[in-house]
PDB file of N, CA and C in Angstrom:
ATOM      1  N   UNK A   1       0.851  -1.173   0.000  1.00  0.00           N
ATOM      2  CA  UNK A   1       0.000   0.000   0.000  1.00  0.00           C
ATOM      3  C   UNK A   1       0.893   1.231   0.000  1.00  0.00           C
ATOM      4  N   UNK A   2       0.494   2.139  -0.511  1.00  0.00           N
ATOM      5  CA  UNK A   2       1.206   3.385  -0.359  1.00  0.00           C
ATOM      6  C   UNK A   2       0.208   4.595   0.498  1.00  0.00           C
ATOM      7  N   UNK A   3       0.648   4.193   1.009  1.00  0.00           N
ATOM      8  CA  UNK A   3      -0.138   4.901   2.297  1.00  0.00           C
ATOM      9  C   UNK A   3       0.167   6.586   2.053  1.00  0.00           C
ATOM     10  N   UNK A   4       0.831   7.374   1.833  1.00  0.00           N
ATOM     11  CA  UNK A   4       0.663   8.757   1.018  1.00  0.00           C
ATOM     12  C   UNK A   4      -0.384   8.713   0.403  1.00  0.00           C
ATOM     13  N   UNK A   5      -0.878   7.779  -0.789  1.00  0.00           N
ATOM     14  CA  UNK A   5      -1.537   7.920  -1.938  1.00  0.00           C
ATOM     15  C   UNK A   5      -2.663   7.663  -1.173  1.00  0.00           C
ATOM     16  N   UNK A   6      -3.224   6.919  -0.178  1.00  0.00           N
ATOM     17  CA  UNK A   6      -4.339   6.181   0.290  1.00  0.00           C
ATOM     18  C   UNK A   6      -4.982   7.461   1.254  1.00  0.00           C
ATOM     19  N   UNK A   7      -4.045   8.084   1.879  1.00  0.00           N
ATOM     20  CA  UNK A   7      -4.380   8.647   2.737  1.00  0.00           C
ATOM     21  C   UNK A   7      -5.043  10.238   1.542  1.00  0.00           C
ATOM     22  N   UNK A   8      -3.799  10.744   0.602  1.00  0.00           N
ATOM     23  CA  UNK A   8      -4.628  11.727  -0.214  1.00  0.00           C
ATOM     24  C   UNK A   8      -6.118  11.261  -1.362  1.00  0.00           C
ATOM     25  N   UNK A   9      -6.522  10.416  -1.248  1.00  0.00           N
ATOM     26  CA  UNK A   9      -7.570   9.560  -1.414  1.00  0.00           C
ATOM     27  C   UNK A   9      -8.841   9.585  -0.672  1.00  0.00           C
ATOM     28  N   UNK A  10      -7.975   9.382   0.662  1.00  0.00           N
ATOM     29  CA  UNK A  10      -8.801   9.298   1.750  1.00  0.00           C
ATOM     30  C   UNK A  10      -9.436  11.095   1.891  1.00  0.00           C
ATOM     31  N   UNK A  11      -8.686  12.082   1.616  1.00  0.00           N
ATOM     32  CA  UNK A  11      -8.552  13.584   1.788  1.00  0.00           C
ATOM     33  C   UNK A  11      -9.891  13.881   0.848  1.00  0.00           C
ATOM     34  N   UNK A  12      -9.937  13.724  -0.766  1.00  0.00           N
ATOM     35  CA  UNK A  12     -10.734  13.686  -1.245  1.00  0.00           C
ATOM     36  C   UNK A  12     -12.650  13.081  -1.327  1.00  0.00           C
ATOM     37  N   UNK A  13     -12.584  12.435  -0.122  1.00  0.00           N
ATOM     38  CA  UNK A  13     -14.112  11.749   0.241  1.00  0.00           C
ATOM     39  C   UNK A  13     -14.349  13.079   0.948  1.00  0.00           C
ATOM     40  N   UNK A  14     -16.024  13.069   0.475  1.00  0.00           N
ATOM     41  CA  UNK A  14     -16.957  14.143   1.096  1.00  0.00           C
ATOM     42  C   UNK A  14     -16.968  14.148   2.491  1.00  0.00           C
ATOM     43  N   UNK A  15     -16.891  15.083   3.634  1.00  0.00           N
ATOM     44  CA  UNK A  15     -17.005  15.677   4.815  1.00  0.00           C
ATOM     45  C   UNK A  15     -15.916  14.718   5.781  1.00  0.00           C
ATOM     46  N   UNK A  16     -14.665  14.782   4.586  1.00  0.00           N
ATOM     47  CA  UNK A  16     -13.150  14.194   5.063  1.00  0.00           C
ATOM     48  C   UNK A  16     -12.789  15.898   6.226  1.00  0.00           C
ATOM     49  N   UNK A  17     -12.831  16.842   5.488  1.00  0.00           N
ATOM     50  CA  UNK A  17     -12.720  18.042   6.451  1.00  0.00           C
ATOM     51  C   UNK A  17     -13.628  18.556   7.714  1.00  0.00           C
ATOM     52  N   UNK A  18     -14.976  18.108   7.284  1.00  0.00           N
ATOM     53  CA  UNK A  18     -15.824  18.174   8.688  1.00  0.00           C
ATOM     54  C   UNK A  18     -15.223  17.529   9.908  1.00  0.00           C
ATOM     55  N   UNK A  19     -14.963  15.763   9.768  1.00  0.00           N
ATOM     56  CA  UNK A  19     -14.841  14.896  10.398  1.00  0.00           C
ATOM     57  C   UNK A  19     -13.376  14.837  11.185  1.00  0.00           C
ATOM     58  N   UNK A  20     -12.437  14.899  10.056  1.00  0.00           N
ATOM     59  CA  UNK A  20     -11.253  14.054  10.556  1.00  0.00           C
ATOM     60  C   UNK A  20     -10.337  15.353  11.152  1.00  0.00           C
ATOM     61  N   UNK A  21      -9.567  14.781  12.193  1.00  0.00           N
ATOM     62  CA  UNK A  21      -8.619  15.871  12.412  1.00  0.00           C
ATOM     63  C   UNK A  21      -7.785  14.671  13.028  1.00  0.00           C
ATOM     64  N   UNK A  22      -7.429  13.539  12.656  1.00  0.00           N
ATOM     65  CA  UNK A  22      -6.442  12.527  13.031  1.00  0.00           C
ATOM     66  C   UNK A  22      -6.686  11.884  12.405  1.00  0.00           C
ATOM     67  N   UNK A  23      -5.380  10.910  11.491  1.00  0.00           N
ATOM     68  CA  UNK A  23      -5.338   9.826  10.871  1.00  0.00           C
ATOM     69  C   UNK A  23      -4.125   8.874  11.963  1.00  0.00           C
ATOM     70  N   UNK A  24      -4.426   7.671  12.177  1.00  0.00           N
ATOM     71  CA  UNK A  24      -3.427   7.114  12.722  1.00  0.00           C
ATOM     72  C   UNK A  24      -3.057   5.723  11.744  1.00  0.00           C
ATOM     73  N   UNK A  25      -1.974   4.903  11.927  1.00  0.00           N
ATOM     74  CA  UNK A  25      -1.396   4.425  10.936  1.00  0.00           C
ATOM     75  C   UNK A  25      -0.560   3.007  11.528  1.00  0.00           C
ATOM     76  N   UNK A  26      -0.784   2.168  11.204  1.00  0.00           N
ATOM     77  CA  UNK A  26      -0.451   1.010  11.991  1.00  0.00           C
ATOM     78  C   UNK A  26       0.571   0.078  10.347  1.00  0.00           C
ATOM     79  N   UNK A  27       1.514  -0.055  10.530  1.00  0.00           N
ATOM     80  CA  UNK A  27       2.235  -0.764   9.550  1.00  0.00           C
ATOM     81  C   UNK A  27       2.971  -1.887  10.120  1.00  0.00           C
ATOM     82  N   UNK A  28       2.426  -3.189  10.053  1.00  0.00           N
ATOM     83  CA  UNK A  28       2.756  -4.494  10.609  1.00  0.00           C
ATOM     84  C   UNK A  28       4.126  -4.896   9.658  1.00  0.00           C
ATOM     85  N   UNK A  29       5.198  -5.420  10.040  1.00  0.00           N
ATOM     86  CA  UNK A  29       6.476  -5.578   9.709  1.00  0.00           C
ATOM     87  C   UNK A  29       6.440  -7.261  10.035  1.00  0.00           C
ATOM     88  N   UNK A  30       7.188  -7.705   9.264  1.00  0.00           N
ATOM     89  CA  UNK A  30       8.281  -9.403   9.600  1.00  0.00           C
ATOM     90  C   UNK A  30       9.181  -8.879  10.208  1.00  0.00           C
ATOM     91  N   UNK A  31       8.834  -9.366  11.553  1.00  0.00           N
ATOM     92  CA  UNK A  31      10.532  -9.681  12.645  1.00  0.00           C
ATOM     93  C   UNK A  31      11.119 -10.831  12.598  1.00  0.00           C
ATOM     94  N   UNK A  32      12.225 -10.245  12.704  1.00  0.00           N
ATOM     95  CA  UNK A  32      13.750 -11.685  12.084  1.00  0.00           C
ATOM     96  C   UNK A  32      13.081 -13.025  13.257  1.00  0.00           C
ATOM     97  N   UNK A  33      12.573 -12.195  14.618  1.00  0.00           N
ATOM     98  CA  UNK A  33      12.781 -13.365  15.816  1.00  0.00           C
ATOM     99  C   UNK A  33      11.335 -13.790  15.946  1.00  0.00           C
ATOM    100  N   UNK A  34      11.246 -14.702  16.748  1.00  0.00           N
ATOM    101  CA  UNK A  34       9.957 -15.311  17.317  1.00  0.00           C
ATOM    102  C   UNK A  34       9.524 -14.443  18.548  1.00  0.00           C
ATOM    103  N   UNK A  35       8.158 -14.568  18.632  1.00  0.00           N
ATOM    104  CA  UNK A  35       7.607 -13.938  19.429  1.00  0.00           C
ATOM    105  C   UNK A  35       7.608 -14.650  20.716  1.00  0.00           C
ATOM    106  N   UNK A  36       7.430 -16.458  20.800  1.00  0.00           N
ATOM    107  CA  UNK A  36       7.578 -17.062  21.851  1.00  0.00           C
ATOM    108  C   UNK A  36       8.895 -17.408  22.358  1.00  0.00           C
ATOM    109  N   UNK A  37       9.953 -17.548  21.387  1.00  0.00           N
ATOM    110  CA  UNK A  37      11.324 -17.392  21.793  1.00  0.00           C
ATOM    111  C   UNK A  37      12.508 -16.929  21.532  1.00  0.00           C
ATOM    112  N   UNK A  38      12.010 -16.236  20.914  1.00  0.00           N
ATOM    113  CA  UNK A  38      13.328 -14.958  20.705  1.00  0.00           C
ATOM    114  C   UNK A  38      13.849 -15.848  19.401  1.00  0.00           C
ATOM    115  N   UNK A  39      13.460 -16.949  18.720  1.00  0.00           N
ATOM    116  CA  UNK A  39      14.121 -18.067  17.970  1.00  0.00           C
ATOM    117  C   UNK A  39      14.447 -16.929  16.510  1.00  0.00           C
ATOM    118  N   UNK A  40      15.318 -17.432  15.506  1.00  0.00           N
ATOM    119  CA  UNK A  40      15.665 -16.642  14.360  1.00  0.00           C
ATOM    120  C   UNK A  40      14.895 -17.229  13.329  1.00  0.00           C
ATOM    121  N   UNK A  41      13.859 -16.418  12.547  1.00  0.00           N
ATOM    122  CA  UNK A  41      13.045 -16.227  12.105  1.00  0.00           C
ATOM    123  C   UNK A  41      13.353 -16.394  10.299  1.00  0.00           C
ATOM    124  N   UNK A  42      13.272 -17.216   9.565  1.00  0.00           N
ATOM    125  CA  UNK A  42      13.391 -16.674   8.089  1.00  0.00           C
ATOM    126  C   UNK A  42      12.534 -16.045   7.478  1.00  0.00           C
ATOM    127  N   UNK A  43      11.284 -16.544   7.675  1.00  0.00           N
ATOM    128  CA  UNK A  43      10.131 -16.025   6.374  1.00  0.00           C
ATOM    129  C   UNK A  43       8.683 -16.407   7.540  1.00  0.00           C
ATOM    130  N   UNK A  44       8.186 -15.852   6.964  1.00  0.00           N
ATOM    131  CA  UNK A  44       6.190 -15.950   7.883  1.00  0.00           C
ATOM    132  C   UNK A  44       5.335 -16.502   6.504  1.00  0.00           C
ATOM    133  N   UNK A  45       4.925 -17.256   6.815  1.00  0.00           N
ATOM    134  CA  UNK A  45       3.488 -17.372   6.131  1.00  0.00           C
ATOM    135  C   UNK A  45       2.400 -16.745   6.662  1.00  0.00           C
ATOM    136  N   UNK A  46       1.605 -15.964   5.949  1.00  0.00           N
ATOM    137  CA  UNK A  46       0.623 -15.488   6.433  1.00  0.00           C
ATOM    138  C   UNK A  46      -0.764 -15.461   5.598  1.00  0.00           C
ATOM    139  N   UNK A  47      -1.768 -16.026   6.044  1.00  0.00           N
ATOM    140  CA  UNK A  47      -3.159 -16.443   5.400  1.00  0.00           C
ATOM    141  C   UNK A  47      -4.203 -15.235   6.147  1.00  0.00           C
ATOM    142  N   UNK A  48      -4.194 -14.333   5.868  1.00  0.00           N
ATOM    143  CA  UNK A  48      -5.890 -13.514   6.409  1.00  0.00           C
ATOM    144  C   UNK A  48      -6.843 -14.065   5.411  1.00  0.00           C
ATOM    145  N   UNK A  49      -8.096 -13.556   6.834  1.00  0.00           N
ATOM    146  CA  UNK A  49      -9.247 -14.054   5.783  1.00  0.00           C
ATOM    147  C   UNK A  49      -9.705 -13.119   5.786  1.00  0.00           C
ATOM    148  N   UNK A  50     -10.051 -12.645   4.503  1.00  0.00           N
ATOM    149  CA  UNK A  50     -10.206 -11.187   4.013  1.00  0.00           C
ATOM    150  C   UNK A  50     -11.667 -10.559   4.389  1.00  0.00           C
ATOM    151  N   UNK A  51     -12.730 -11.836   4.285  1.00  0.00           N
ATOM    152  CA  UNK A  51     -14.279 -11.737   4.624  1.00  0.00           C
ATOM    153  C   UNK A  51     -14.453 -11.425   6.162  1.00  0.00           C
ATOM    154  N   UNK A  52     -13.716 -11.848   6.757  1.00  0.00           N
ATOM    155  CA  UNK A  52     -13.675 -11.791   8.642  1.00  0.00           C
ATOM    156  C   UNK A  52     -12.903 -10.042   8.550  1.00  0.00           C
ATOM    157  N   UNK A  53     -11.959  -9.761   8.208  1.00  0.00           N
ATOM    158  CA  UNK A  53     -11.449  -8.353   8.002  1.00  0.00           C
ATOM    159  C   UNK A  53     -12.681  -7.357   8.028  1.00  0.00           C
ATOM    160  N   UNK A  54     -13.224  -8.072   7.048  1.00  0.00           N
ATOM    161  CA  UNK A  54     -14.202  -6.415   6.232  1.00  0.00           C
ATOM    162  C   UNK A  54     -15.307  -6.579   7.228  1.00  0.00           C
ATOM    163  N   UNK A  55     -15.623  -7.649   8.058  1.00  0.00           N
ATOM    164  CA  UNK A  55     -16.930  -7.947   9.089  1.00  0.00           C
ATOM    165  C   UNK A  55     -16.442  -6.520  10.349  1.00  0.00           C
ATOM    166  N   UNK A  56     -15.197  -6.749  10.634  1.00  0.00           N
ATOM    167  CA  UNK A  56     -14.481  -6.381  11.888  1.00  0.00           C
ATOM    168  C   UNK A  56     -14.310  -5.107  11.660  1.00  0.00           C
ATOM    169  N   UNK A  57     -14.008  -4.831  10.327  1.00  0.00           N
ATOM    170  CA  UNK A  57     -14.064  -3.125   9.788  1.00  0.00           C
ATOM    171  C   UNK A  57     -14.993  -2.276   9.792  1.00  0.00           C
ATOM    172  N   UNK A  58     -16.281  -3.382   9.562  1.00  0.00           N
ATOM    173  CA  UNK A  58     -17.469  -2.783   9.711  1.00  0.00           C
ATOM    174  C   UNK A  58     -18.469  -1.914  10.903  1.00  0.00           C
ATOM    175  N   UNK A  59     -17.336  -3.259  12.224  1.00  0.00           N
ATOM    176  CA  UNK A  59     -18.309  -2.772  12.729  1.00  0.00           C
ATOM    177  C   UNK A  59     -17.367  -1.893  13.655  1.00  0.00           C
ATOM    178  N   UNK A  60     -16.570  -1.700  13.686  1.00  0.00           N
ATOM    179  CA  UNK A  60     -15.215  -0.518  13.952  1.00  0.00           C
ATOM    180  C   UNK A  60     -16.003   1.418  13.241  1.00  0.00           C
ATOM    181  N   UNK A  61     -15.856   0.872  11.869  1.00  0.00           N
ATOM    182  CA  UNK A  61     -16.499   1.864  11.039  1.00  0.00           C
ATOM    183  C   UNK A  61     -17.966   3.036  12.140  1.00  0.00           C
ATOM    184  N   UNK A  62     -18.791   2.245  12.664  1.00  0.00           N
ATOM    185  CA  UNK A  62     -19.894   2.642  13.639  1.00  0.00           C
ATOM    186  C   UNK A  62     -19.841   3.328  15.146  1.00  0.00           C
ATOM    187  N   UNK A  63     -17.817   3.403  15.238  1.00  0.00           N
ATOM    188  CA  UNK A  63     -17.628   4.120  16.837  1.00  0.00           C
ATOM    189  C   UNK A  63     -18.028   5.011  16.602  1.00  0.00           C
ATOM    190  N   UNK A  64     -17.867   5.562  17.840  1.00  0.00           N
ATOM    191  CA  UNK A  64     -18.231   7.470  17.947  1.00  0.00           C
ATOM    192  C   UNK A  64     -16.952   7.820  16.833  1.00  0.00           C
ATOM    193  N   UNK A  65     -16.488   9.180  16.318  1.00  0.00           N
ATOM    194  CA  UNK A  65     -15.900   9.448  15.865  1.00  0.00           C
ATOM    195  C   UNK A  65     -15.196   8.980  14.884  1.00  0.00           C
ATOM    196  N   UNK A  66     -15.411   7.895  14.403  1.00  0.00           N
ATOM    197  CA  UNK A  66     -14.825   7.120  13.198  1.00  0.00           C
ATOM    198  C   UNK A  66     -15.259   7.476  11.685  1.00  0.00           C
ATOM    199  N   UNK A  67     -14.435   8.261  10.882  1.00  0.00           N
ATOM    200  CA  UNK A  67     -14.617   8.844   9.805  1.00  0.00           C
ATOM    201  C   UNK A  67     -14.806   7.562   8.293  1.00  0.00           C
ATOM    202  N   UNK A  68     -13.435   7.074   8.706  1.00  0.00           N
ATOM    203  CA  UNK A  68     -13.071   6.079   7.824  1.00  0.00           C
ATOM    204  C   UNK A  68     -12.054   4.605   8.592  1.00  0.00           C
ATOM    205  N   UNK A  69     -12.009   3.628   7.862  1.00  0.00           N
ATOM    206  CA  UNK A  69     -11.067   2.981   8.185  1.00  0.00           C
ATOM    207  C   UNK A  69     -10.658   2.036   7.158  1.00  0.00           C
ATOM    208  N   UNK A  70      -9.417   1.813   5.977  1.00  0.00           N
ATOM    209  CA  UNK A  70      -8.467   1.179   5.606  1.00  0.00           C
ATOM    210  C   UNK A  70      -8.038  -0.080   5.998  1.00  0.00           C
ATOM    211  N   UNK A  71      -7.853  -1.017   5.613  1.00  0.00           N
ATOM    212  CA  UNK A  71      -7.107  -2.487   5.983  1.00  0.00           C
ATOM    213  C   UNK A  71      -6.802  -3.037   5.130  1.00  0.00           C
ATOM    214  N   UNK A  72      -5.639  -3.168   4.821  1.00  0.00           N
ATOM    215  CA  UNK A  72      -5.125  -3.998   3.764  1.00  0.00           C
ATOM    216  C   UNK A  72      -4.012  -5.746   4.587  1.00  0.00           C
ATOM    217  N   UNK A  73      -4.093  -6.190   4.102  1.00  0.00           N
ATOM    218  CA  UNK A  73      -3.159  -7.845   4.803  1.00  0.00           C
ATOM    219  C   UNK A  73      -3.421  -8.020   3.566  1.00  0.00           C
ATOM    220  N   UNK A  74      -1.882  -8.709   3.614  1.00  0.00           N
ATOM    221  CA  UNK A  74      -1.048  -9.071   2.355  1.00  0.00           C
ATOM    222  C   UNK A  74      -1.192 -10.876   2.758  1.00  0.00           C
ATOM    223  N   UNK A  75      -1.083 -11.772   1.526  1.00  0.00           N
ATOM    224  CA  UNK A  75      -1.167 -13.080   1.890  1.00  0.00           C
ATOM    225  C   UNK A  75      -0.356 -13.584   0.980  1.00  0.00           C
ATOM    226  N   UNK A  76       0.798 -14.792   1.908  1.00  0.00           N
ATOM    227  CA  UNK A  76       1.519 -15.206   1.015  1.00  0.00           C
ATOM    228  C   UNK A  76       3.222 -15.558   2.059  1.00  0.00           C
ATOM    229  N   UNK A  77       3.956 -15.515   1.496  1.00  0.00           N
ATOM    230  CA  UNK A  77       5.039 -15.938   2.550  1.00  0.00           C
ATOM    231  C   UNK A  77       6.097 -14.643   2.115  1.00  0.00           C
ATOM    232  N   UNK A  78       6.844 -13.914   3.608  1.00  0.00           N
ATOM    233  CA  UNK A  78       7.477 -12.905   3.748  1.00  0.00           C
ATOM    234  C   UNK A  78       8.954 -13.147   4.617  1.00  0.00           C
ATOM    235  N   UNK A  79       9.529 -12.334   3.917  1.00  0.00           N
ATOM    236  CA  UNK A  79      11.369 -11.989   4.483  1.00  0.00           C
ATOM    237  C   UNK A  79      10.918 -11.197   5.623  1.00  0.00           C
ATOM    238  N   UNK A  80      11.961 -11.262   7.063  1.00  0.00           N
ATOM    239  CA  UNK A  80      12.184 -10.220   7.723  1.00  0.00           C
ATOM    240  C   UNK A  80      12.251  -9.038   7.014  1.00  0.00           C
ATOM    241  N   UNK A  81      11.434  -7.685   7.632  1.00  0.00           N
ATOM    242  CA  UNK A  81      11.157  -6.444   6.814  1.00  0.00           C
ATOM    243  C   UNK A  81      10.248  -6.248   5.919  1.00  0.00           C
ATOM    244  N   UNK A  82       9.425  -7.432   5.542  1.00  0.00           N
ATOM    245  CA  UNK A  82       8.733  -6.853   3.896  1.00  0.00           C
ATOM    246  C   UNK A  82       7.013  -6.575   5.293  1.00  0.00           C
ATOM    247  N   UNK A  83       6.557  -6.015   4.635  1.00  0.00           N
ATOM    248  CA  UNK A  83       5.196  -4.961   4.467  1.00  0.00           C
ATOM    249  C   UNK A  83       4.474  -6.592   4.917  1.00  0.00           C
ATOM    250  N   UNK A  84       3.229  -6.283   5.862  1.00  0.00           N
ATOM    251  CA  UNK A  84       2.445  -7.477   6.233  1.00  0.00           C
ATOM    252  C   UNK A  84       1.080  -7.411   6.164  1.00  0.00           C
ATOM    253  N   UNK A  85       0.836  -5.870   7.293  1.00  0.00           N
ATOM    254  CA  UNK A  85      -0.921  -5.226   7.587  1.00  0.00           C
ATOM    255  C   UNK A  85      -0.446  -4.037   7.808  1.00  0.00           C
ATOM    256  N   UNK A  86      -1.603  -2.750   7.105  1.00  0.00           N
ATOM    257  CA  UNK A  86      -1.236  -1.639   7.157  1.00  0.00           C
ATOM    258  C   UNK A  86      -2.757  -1.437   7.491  1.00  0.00           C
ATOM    259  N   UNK A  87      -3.250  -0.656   8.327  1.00  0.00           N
ATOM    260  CA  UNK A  87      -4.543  -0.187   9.003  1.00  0.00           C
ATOM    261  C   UNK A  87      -4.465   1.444   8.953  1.00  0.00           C
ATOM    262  N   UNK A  88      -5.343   2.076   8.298  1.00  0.00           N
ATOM    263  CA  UNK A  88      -5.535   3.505   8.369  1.00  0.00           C
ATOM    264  C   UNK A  88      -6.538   3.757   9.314  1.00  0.00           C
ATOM    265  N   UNK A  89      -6.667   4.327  10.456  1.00  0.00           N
ATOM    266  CA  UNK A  89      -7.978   5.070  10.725  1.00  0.00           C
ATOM    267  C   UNK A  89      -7.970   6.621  11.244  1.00  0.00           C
ATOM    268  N   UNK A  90      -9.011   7.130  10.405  1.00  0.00           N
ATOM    269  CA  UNK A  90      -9.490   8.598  10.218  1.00  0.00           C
ATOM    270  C   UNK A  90     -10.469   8.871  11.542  1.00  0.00           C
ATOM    271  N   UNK A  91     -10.220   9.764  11.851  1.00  0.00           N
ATOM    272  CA  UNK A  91     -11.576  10.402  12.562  1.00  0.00           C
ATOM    273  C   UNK A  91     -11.674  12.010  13.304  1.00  0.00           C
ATOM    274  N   UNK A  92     -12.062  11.844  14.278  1.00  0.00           N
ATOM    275  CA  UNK A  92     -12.194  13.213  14.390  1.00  0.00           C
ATOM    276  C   UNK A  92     -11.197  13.610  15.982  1.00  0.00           C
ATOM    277  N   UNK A  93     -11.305  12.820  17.170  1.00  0.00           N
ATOM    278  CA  UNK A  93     -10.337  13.846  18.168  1.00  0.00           C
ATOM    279  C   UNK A  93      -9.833  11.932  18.119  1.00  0.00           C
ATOM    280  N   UNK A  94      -8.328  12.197  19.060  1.00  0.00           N
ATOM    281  CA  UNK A  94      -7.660  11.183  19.389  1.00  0.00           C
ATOM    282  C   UNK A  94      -8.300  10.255  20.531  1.00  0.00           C
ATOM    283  N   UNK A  95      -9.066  10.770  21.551  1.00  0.00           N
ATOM    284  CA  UNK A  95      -9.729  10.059  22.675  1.00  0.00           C
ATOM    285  C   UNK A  95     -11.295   9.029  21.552  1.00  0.00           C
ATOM    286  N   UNK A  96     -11.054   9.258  20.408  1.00  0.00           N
ATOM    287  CA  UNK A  96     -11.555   8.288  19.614  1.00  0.00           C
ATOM    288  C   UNK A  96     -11.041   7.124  19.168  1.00  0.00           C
ATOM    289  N   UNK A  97      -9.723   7.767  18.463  1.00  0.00           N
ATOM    290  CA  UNK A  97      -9.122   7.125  17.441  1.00  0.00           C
ATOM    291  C   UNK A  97      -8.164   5.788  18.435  1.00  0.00           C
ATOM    292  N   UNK A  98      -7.804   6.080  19.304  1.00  0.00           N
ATOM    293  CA  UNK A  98      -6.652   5.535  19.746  1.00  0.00           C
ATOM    294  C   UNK A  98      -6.746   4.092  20.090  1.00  0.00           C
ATOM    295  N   UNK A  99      -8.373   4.524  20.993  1.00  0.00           N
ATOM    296  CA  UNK A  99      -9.000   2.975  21.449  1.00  0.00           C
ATOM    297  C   UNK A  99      -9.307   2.068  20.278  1.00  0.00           C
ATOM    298  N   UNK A 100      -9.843   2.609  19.162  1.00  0.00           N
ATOM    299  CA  UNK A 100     -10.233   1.831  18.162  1.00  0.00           C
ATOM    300  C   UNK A 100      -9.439   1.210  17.515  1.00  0.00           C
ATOM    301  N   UNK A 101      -8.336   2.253  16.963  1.00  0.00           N
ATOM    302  CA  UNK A 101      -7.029   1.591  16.764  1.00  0.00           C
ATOM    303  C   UNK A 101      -6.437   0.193  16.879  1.00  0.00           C
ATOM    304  N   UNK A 102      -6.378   0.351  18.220  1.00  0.00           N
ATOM    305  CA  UNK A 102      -5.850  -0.345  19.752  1.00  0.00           C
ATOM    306  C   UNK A 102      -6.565  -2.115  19.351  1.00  0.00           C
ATOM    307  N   UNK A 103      -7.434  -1.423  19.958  1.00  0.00           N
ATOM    308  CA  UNK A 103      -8.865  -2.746  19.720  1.00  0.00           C
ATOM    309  C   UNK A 103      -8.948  -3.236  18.396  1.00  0.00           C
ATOM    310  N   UNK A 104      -8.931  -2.531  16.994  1.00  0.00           N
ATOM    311  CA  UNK A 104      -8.713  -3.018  15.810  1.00  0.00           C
ATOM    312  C   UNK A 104      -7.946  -4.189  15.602  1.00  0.00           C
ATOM    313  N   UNK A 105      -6.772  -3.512  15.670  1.00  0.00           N
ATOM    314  CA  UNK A 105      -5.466  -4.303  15.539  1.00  0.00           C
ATOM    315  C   UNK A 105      -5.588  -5.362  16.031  1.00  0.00           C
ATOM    316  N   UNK A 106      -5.715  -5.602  17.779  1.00  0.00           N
ATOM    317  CA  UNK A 106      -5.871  -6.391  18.377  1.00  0.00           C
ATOM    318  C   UNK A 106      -6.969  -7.349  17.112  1.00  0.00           C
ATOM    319  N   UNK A 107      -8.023  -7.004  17.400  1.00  0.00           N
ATOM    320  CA  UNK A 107      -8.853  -8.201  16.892  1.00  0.00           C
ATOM    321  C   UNK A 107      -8.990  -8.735  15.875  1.00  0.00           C
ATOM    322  N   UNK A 108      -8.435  -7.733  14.345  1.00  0.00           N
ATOM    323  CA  UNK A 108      -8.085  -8.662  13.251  1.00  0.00           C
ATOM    324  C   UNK A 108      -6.722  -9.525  13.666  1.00  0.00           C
ATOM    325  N   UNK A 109      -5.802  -9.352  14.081  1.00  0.00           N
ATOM    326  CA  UNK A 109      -4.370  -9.951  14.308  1.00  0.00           C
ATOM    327  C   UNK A 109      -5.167 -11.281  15.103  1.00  0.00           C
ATOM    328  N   UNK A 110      -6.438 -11.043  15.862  1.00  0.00           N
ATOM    329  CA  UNK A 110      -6.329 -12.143  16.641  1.00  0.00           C
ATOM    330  C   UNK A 110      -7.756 -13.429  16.107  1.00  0.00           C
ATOM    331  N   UNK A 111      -8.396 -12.666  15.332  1.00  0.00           N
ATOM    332  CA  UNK A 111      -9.530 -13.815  14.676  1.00  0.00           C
ATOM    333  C   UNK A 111      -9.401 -13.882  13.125  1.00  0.00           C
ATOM    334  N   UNK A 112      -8.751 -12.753  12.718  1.00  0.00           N
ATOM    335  CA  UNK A 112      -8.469 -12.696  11.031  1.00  0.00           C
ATOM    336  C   UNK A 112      -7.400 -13.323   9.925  1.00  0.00           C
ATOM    337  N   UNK A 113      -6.252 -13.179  11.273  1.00  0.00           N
ATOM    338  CA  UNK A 113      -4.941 -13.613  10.122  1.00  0.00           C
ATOM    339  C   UNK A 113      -4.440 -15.437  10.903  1.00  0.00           C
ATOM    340  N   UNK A 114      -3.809 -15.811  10.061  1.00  0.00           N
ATOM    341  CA  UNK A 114      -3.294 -17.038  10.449  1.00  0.00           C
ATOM    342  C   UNK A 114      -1.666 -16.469  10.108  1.00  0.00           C
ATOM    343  N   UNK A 115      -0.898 -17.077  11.031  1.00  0.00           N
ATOM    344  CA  UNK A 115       0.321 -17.119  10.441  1.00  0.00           C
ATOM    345  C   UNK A 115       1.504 -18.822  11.053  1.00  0.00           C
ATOM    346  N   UNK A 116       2.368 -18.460  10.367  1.00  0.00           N
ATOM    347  CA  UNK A 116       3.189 -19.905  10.431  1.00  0.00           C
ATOM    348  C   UNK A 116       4.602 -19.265  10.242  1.00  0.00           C
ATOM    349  N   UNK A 117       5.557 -19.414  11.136  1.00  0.00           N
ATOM    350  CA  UNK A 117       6.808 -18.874  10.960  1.00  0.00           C
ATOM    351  C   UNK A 117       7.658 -20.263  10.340  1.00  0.00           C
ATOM    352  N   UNK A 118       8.732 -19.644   9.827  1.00  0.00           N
ATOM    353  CA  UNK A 118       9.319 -20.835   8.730  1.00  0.00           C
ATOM    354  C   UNK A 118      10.813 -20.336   9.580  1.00  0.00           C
ATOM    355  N   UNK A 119      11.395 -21.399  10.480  1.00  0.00           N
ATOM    356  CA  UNK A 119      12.664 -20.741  11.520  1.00  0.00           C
ATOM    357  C   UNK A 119      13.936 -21.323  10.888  1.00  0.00           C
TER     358      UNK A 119
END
């Protein structure tokens, strides 16, 4: 994703200026190590299910203050460093955005994606 381009995209939707006065930006990375043991990491497989995503987006989309929200997960097998999940969300003050964020992340990472580390 090119998140510049997504976000001046995002600028152009009707009552983008009423609403938003925060975009926050979540860019999920491949770490070299394991999360359960520090083990050295080559490549991730990673399977999201794209239909469970857009359910979870949806209903994110309906907080107080939530303008917009973005999700892209990439599927397929990754090097330490390459691009994984990138989450945009728009809205209007930060005592909105932050929790949703927060809670987003959390819950696609935790009912949406599958992953398999290759060590």
């Amino acid at each position: 994703m090119d998140i510049s381009k997504r976000i001046a995209e995002m600028k152009q939707q009707p009552g983008f200026q009423d609403n938003v006065g925060m975009i926050l930006i979540h860019n999920g990375v491949v770490r070299n190590w394991s999360r359960k043991d520090k083990s050295k990491v080559k490549a991730l497989e990673v399977t999201p299910d794209l239909a469970k995503i857009e359910v979870i987006r949806q209903e994110f989309l309906g907080r107080e203050g939530i303008f917009d929200i973005v999700i892209e997960a990439r599927s397929g097998e990754f090097l330490p460093g390459d691009d994984l999940l990138f989450i945009i969300v728009a809205g209007d003050l930060r005592e909105h955005l932050k929790p949703v964020m927060a809670e987003l992340l959390d819950r696609v990472k935790a009912e949406a994606i599958g992953k398999r580390e290759i060590i």
